[in-house]
Protein backbone atom coordinates (compact mmCIF):
# COMPACT_ATOMS: atom_id res chain seq x y z
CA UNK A 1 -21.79 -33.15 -6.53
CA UNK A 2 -23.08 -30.54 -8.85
CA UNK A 3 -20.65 -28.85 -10.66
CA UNK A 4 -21.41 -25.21 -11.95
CA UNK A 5 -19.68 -23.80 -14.95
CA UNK A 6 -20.49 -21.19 -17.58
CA UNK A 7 -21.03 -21.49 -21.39
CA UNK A 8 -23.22 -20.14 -23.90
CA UNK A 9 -24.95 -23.24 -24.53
CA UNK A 10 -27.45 -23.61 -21.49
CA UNK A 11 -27.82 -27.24 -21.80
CA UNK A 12 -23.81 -27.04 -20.49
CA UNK A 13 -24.42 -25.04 -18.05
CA UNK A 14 -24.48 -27.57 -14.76
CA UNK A 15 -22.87 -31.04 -15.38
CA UNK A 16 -23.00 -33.56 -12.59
CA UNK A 17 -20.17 -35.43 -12.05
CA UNK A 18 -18.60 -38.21 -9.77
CA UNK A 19 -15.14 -38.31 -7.94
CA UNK A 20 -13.78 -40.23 -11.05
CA UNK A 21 -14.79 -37.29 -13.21
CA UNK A 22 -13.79 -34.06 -11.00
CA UNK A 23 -10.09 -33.38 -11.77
CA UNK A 24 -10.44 -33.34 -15.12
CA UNK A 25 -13.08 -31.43 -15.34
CA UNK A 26 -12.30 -28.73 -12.41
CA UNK A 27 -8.56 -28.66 -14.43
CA UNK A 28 -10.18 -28.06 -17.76
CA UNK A 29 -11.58 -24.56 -16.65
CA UNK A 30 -10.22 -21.18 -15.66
CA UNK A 31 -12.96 -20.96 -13.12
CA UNK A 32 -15.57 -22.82 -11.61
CA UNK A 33 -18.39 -23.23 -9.37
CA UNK A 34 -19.05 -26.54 -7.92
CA UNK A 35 -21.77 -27.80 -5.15
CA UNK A 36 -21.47 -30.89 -2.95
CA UNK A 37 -24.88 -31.75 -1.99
CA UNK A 38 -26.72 -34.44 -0.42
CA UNK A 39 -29.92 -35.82 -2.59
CA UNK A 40 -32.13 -35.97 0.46
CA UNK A 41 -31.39 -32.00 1.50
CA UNK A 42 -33.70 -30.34 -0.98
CA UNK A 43 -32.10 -26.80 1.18
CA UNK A 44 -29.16 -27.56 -1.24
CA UNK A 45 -30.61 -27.00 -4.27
CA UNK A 46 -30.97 -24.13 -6.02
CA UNK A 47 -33.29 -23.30 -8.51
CA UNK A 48 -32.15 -21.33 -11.11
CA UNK A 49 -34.93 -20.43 -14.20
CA UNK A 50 -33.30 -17.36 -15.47
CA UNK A 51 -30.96 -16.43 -18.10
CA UNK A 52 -27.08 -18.02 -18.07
CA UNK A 53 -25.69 -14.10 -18.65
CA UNK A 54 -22.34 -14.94 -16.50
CA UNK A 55 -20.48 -16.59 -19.78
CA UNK A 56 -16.73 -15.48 -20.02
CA UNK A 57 -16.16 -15.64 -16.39
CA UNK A 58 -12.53 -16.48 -15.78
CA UNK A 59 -11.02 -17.77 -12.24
CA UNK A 60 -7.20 -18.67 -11.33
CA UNK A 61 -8.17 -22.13 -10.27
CA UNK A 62 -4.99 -22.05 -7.47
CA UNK A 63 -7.03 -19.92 -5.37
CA UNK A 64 -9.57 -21.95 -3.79
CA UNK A 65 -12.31 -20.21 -1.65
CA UNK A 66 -15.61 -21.62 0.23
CA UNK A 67 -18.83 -19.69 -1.47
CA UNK A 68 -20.27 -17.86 1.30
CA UNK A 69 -22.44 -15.30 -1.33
CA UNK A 70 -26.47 -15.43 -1.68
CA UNK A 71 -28.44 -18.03 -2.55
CA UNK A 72 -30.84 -16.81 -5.17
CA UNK A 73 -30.38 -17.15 -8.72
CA UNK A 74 -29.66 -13.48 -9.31
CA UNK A 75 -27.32 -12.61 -6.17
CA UNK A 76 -25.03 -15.70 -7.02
CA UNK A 77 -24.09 -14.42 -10.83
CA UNK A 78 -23.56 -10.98 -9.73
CA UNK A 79 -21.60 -12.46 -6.81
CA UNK A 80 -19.52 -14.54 -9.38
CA UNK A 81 -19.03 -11.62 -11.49
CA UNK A 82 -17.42 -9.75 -9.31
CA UNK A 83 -14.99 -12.50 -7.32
CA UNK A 84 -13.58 -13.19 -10.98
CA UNK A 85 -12.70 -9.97 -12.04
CA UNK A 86 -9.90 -7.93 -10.58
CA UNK A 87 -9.26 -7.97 -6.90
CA UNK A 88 -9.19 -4.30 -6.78
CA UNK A 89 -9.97 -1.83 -9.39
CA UNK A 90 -8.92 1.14 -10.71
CA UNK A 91 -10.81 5.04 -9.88
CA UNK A 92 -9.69 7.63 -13.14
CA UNK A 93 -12.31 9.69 -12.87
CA UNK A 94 -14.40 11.82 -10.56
CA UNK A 95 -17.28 9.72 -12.54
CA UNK A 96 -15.48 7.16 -11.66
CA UNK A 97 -15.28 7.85 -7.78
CA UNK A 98 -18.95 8.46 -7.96
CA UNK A 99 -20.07 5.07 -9.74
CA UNK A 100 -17.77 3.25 -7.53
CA UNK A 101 -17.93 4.77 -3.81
CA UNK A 102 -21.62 4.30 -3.10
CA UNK A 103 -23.53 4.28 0.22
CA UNK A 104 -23.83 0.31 -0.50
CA UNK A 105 -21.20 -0.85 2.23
CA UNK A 106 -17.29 0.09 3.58
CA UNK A 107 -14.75 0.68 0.70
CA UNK A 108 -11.18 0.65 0.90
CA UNK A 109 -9.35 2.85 -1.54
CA UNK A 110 -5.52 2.59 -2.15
CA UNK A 111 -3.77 5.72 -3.07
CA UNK A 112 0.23 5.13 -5.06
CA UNK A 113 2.71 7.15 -6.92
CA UNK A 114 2.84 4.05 -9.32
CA UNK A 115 1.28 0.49 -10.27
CA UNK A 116 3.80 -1.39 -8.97
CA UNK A 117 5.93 -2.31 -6.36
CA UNK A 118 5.11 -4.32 -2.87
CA UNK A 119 2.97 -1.60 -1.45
CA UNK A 120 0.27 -2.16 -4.64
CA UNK A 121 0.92 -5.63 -4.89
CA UNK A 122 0.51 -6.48 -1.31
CA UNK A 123 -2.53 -4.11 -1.32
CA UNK A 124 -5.64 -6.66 -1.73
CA UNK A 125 -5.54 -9.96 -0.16
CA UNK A 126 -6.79 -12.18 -3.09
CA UNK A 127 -9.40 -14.18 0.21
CA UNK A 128 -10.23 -10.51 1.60
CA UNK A 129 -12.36 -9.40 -1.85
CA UNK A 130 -14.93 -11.82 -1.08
CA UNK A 131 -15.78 -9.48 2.43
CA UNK A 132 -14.36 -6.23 0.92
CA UNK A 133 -14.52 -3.93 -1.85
CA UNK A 134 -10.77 -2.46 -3.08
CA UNK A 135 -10.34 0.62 -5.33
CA UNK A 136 -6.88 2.21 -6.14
CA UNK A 137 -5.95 5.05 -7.96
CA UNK A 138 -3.29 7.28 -9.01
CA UNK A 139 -4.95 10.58 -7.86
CA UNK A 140 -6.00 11.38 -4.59
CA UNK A 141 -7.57 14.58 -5.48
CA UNK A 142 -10.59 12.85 -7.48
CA UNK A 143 -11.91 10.93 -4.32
CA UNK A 144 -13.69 12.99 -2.47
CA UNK A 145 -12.42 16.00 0.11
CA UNK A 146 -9.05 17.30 -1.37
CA UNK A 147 -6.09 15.76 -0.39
CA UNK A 148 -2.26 15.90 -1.28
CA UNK A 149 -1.65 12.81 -1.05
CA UNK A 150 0.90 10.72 -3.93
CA UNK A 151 1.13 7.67 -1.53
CA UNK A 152 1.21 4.67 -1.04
CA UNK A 153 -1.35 5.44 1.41
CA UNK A 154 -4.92 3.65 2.33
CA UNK A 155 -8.39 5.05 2.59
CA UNK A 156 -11.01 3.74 4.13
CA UNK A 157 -15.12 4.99 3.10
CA UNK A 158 -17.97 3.58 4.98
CA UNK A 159 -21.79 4.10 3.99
CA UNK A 160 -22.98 8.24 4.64
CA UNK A 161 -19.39 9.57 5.14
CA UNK A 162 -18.73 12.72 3.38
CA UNK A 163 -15.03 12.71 3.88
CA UNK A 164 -12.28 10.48 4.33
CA UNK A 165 -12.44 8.42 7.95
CA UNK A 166 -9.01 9.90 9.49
CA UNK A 167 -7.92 6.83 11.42
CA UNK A 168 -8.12 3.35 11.02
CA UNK A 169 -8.07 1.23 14.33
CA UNK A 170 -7.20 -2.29 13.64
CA UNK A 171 -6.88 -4.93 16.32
CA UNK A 172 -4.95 -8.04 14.65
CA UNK A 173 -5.20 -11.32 16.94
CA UNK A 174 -5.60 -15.06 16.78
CA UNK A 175 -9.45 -15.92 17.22
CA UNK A 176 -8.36 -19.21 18.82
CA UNK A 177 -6.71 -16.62 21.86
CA UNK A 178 -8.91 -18.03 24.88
CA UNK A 179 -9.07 -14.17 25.74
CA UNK A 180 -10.80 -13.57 22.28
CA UNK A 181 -14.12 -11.95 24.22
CA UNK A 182 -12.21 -10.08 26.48
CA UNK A 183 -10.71 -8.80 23.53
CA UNK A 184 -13.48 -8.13 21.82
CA UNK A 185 -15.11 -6.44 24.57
CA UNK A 186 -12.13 -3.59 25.57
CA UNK A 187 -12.11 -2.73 21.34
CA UNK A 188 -15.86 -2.31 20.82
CA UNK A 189 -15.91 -0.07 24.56
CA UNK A 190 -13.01 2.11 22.50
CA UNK A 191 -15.19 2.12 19.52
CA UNK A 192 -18.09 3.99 21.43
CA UNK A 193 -15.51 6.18 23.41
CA UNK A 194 -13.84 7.49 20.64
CA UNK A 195 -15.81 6.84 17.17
CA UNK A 196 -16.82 10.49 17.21
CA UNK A 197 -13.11 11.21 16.51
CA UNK A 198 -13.18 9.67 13.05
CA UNK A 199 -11.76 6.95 13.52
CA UNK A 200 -13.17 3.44 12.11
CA UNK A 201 -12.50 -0.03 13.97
CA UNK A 202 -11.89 -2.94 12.60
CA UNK A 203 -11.18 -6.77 13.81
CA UNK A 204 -9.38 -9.36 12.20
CA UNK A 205 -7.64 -12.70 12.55
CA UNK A 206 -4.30 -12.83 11.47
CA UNK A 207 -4.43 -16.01 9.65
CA UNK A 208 -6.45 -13.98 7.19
CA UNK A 209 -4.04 -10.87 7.71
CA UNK A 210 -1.47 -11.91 5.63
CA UNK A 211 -1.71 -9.61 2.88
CA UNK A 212 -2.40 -6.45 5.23
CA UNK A 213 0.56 -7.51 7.41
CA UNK A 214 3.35 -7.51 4.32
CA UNK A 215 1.85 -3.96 2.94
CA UNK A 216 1.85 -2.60 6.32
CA UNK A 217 5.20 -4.03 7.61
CA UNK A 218 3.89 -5.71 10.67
CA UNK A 219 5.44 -8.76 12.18
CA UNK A 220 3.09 -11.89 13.41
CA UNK A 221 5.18 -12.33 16.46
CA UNK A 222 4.06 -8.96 17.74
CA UNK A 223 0.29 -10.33 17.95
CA UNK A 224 -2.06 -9.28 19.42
CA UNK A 225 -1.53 -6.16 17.86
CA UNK A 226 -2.90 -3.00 17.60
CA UNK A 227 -2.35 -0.56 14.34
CA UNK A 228 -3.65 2.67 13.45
CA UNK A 229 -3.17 4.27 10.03
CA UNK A 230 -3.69 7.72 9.81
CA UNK A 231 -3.84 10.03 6.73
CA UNK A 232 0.38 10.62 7.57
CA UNK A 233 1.37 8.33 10.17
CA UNK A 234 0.99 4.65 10.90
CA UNK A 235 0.81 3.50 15.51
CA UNK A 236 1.54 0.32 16.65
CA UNK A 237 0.88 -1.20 19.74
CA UNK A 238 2.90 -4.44 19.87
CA UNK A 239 1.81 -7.51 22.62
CA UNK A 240 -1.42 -5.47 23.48
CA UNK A 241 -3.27 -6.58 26.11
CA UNK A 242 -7.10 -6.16 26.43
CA UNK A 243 -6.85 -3.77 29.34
CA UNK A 244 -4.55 -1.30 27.16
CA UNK A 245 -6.59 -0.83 23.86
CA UNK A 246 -8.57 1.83 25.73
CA UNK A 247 -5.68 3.83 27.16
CA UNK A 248 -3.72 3.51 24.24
CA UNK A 249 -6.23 4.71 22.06
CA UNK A 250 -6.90 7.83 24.68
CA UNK A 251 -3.05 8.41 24.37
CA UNK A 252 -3.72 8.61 20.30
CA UNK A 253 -6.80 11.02 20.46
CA UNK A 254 -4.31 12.83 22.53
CA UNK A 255 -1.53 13.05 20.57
CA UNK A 256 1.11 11.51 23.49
CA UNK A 257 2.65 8.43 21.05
CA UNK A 258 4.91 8.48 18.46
CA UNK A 259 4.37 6.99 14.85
CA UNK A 260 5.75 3.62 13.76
CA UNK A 261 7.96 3.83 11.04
CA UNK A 262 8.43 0.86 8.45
CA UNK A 263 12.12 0.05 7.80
CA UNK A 264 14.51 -2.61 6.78
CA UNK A 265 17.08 -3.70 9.05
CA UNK A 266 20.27 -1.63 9.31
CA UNK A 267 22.58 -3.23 7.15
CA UNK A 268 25.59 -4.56 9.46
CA UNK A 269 27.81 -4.86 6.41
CA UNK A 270 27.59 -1.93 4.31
CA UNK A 271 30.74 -1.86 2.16
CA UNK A 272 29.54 -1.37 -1.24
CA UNK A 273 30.27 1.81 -3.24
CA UNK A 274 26.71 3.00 -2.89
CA UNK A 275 25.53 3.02 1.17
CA UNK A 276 22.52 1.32 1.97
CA UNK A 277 20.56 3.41 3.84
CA UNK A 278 17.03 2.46 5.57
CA UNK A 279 13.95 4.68 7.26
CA UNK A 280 15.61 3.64 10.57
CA UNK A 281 18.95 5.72 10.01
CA UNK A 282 18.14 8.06 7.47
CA UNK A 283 18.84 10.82 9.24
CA UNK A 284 22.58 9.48 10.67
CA UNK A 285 23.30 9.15 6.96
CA UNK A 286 21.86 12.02 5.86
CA UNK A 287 20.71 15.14 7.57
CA UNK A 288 23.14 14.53 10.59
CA UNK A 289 26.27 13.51 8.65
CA UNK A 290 27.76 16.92 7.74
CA UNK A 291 28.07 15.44 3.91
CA UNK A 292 27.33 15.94 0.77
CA UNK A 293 24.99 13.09 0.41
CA UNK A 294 22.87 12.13 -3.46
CA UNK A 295 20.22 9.53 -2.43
CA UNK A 296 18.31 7.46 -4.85
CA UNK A 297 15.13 5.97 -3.85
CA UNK A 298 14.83 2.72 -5.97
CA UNK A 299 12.25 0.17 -6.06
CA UNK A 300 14.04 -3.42 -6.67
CA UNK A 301 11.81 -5.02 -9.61
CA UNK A 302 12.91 -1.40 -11.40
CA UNK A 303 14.22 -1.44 -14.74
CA UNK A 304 15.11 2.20 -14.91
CA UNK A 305 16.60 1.62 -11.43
CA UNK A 306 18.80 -1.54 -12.75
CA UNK A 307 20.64 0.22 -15.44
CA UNK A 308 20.71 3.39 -13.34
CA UNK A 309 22.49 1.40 -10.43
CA UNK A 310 26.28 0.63 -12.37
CA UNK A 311 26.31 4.81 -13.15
CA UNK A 312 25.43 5.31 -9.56
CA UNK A 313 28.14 3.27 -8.50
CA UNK A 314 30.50 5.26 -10.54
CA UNK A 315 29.49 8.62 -9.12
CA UNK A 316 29.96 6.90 -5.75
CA UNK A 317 33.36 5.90 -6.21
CA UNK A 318 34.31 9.58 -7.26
CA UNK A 319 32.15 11.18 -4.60
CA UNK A 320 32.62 8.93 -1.71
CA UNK A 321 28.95 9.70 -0.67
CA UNK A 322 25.93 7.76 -2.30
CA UNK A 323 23.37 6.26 -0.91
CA UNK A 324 20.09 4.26 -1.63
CA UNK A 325 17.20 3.49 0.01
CA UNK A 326 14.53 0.71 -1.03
CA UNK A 327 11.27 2.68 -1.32
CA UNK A 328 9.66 -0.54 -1.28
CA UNK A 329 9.77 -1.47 1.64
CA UNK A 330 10.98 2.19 4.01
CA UNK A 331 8.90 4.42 4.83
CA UNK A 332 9.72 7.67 2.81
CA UNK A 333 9.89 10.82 5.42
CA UNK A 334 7.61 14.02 4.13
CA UNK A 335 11.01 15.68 3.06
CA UNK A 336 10.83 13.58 0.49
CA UNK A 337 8.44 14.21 -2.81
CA UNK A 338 8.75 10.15 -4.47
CA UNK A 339 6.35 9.46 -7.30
CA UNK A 340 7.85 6.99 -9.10
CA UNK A 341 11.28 5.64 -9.22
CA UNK A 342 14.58 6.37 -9.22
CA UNK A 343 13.88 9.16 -7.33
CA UNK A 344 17.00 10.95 -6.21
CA UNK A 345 17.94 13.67 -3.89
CA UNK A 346 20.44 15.99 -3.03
CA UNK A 347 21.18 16.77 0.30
CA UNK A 348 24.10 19.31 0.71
CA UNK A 349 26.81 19.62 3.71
CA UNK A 350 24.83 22.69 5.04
CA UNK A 351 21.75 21.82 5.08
CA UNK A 352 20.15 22.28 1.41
CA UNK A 353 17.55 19.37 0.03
CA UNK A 354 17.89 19.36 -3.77
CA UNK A 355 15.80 17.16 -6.25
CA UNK A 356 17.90 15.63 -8.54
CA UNK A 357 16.14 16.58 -11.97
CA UNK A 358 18.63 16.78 -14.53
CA UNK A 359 20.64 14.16 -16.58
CA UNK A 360 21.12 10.90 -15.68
CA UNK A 361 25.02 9.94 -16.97
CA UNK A 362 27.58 9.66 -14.47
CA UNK A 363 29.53 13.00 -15.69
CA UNK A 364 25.90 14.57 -15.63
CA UNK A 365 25.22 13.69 -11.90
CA UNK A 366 28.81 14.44 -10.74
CA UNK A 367 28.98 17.83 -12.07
CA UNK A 368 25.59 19.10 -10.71
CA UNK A 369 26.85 17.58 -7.28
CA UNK A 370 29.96 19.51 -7.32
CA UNK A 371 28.91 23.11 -8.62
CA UNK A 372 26.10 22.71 -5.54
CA UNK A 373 27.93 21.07 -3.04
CA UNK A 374 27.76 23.23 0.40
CA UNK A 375 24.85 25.21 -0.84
CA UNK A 376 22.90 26.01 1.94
CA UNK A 377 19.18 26.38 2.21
CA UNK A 378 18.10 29.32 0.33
CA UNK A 379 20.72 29.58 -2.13
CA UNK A 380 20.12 29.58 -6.08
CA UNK A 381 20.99 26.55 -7.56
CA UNK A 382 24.10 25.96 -9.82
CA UNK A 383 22.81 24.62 -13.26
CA UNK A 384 25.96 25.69 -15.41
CA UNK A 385 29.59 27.55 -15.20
CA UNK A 386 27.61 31.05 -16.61
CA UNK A 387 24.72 30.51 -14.13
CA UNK A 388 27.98 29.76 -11.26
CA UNK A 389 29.39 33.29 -12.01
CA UNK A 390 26.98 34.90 -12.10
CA UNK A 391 25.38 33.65 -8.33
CA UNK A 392 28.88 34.65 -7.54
CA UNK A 393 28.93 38.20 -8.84
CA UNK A 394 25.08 38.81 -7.40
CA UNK A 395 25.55 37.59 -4.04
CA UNK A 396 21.90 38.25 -3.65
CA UNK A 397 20.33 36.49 -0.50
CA UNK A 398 17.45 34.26 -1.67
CA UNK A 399 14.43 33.31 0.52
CA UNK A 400 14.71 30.95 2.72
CA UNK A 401 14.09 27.20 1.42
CA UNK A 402 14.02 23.48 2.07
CA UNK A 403 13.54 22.15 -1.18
CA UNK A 404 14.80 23.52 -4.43
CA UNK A 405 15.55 21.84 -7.93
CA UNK A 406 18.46 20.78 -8.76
């Protein structure tokens, strides 16, 4: 075996080594390159006459992955270079968006409200970089097109496109399904029936899925699967069978199915001062309850969220109507404006959605709640007792309003 690693002394450069030698060696570097070749086979060989430029390459050594980049001198470094630096990096500019969406090859481009959370961790599959490139960024509106998007949403470019592809149609499977062909066959038929729609295809095996699977909240037991993600909504087809990808796809063009929504589980047990609330019964809890409802959207590795929680717990137990939702891992309705977290709303018993934007102490929260609870849509909002007199003295009809500050 040959084993590849990268100093600035070129006479360090390759050392060969024997099976006594390799654990010590592999262990005492961050990253490494190593070749297992047969003397005889002079097809595994490289031969490699230019510069050693790739020093200071880095590599968590617990991810192991089978080289499948080029084979010339100059394709492998740049190929090294860019497996060992970050899985997925960051647009800030419209320079930036430029430099880094080319017509080289298909991009995928993450869009979030914040660095952080499942959705942005779970965005980049550390084995899927060696096939893919992954961009994220805070600001949708420097990517090309113009879109009011805060996320966490995906984007996918592919070579020539001049705007965002609207839909992405991705067929999840096992490649060791006997009916793999057949598969194969019905998704590329949908592919030329309805490519002209914007909509890219893709095709994977769910052994490599993983990562996709946890940021998209899909389940492995509902395999063969097919998903679309669209700019607002995500489709699932659970179980698919070959013969339905075509129909089912017709019935999306069409605008006949209804979008999947991520959620937790409804909480059986929901005692606690502060409801749990989840994308699945949002609306039970709060449009439909007839209540004056203050809901925080949290994300759970939040610090601001952690020492928020004990002060939202008091206002609970004085209000009788809290609730949270894990933004995490819920989809967040368009009602809702979240860009980072806590995030909290005020929904009032006739029908007015306030953003909670003032102070965040319990005596704070409670009074806001209480000189607007009732408001309905439209009406000014309460911000003090000389602001609450003088709504009352006015009596002036505002326009009409779903959202309003609070």
């Amino acid at each position: 075996m040959i084993v590849h690693h990268y100093r600035a002394e070129e006479e360090e450069a390759v050392l060969t080594l024997d099976a006594g030698k390799f654990s010590e060696v592999v262990a005492a570097h961050q990253f490494i390159v190593v070749e297992f070749y047969a003397p005889w086979d002079a097809d595994g060989i490289v031969e490699y006459n230019g510069p050693r430029d790739a020093d200071g390459i880095v590599k968590d050594l617990s991810s192991v992955q089978e080289y499948n980049g080029p084979r010339d001198a100059d394709g492998i470094v740049e190929y090294l270079k860019k497996q060992v630096g970050p899985a997925s990096v960051e647009i800030k500019s419209v320079e930036d968006t430029t430099n880094l969406i080319s017509d080289k090859g298909v991009v995928t481009v993450g869009v979030f409200p914040e660095f952080g959370g499942s959705e942005f961790e779970n965005f980049v599959a550390e084995k899927m970089r060696i096939d893919y490139d992954f961009l994220h960024t805070l600001d949708a509106n420097i990517l090309r097109g113009d879109m009011a998007v805060k996320g966490p949403a995906v984007r996918l470019f592919k070579p020539f496109d001049e705007l965002f592809i609207d839909s992405q149609a991705m067929l999840f499977l096992s490649f060791d399904d006997d009916r793999i062909e057949t598969f194969k066959s019905q998704f590329y038929e949908a592919a030329k029936q309805y490519g002209d729609k914007n909509i890219s295809f893709l095709i994977g095996d769910v052994t490599d899925a993983q990562g996709a699977f946890q940021y998209f909240g899909l389940k492995e037991s509902e395999v063969p699967l097919l998903f679309i993600q669209a700019s607002a909504a995500k489709y699932i087809k659970p179980t698919v069978e070959p013969d339905q990808i075509v129909p089912w796809l017709k019935e999306y063009t069409d605008g006949t199915i209804l979008p999947h929504v991520k959620s937790d589980s409804i909480p059986l047990v929901n005692y606690q001062p502060v409801k749990v609330v989840v994308a699945d019964n949002l609306n039970d809890v709060v449009f439909n309850s007839g209540k004056n409802v203050l809901l925080e959207f949290y994300g759970p590795w939040c610090g601001h969220c952690q020492k928020l929680a004990p002060i939202l717990d008091e206002v609970a137990v004085s209000l009788q109507n809290d609730a949270k939702m894990d933004a995490t891992t819920n989809d967040i309705p368009p009602d809702f404006a979240v860009e980072g977290y806590s995030t909290m709303y005020f929904y009032s018993s006739a029908g007015n959605l306030l953003s909670y934007e003032r102070g965040r102490t319990a005596e704070e929260i409670i009074n806001s709640i209480k000189k607007n609870k009732g408001s309905k849509p439209g009406e000014a909002v309460v911000e003090d007792d000389a602001a609450e007199n003088d709504a009352m003295e006015e009596q002036q009809p505002a326009p009409e309003s779903v959202k309003d500050q609070l």
